[in-house]
Protein backbone atom coordinates (compact mmCIF):
# COMPACT_ATOMS: atom_id res chain seq x y z
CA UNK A 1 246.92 214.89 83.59
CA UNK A 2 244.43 217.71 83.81
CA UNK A 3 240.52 216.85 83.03
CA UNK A 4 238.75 218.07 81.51
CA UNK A 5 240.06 218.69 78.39
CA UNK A 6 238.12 219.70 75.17
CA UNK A 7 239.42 219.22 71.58
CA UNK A 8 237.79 219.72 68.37
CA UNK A 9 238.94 218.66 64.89
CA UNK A 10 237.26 219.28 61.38
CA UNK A 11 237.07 217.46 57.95
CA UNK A 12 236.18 218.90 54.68
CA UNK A 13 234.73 216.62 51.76
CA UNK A 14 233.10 217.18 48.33
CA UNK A 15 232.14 221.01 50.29
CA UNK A 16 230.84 219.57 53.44
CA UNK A 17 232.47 220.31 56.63
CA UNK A 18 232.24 217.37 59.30
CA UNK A 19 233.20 218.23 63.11
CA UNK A 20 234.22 215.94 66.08
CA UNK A 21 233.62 217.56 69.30
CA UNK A 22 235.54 215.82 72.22
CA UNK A 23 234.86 216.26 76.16
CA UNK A 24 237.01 214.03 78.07
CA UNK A 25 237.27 213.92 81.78
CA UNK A 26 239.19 211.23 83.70
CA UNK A 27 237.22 207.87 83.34
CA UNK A 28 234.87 208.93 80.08
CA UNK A 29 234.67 210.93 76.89
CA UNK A 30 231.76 212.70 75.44
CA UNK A 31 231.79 212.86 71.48
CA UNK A 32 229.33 215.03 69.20
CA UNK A 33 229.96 213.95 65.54
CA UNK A 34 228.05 216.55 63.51
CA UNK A 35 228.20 218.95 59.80
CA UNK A 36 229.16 221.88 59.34
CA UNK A 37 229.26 223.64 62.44
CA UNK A 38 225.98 222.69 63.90
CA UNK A 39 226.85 220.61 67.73
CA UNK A 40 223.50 218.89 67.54
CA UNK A 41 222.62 215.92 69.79
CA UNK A 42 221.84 213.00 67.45
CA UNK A 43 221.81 209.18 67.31
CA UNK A 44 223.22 208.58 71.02
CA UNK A 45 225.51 205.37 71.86
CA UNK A 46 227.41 203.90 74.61
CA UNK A 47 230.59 201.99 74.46
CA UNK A 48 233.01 200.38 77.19
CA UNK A 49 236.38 198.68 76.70
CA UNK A 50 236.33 195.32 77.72
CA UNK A 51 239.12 193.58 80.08
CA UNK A 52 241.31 192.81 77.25
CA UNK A 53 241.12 196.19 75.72
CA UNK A 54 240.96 195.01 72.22
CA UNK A 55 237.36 194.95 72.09
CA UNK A 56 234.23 197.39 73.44
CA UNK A 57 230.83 196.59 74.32
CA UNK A 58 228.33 199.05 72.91
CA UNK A 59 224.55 200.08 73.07
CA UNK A 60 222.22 202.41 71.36
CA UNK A 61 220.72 205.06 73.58
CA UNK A 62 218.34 207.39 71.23
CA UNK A 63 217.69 207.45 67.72
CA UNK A 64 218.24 204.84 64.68
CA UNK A 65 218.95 206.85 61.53
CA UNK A 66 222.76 206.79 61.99
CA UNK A 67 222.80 203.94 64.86
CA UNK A 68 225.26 201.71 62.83
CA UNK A 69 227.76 204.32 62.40
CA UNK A 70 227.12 205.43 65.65
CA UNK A 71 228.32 202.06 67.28
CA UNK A 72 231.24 201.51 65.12
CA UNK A 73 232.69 204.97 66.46
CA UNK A 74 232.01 204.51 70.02
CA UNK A 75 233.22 201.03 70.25
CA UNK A 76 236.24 202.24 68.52
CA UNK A 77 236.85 205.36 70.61
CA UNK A 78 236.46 203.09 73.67
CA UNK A 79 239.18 200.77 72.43
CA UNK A 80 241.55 203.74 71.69
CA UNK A 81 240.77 205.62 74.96
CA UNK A 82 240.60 202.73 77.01
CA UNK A 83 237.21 204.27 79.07
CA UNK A 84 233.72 204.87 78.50
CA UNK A 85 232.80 206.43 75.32
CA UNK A 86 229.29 208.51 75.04
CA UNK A 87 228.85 209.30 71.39
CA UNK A 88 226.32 211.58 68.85
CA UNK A 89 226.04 211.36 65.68
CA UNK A 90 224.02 214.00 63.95
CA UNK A 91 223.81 214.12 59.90
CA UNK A 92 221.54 215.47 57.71
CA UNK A 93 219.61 212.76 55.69
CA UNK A 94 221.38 213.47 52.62
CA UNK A 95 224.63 213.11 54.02
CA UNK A 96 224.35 209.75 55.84
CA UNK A 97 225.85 207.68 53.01
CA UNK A 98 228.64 209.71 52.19
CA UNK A 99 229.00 210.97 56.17
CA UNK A 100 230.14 207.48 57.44
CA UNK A 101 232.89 207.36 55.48
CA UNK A 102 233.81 210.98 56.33
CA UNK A 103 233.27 210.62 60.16
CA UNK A 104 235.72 207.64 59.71
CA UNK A 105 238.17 209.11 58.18
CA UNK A 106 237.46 211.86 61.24
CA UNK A 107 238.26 209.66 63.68
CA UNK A 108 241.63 208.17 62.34
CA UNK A 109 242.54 212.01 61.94
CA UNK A 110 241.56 213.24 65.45
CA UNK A 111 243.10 210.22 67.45
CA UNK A 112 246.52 210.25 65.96
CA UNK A 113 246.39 214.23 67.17
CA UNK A 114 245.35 213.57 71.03
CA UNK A 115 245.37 211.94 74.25
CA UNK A 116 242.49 212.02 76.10
């Protein structure tokens, strides 16, 4: 496989556009969840895939507005990558209810579409 490799995937909801921006080199990912268009550096967390590969160790770097969220997606992407996840998640205040569920529904979208 050739690194890195970049891949981008969009979401629209109730007129709100959500974006996952993926950088993924051989042994790690980078992942900017953000709206509309905006690749913002947000709530920052840090997730590795333990030795049986069903579960991820995580930790909050910056921020607490979206930190729960935040977690959840990195320990996930770890799990599904099987490396070290770095991930941001940047919402606007009145979006961070109805974002999580979004960003979720991201995710399930944007890993059934790559290999990273």
């Amino acid at each position: 496989m050739s690194y890195p490799k970049i891949f981008q995937a969009e979401i629209e909801e109730d007129h709100n556009r959500f974006v996952v921006n993926i950088f993924a080199v051989e042994n790690a990912a980078i992942v900017f969840f953000n709206e509309k268009n905006q690749m913002l550096l947000g709530t920052l967390a840090v997730a590795m895939p333990q030795l049986d590969r069903r579960r991820s160790v995580s930790s909050i770097l910056l921020g607490e507005r979206n930190a729960i969220i935040t977690k959840v997606l990195a320990e996930r992407l770890a799990v599904l990558f099987d490396k070290m996840v770095l991930v941001s998640t940047h919402l606007s205040g009145d979006l961070e209810k109805e974002g999580r569920q979004v960003l979720m529904k991201l995710l399930q979208k944007t890993v059934k579409k790559i290999e990273v």
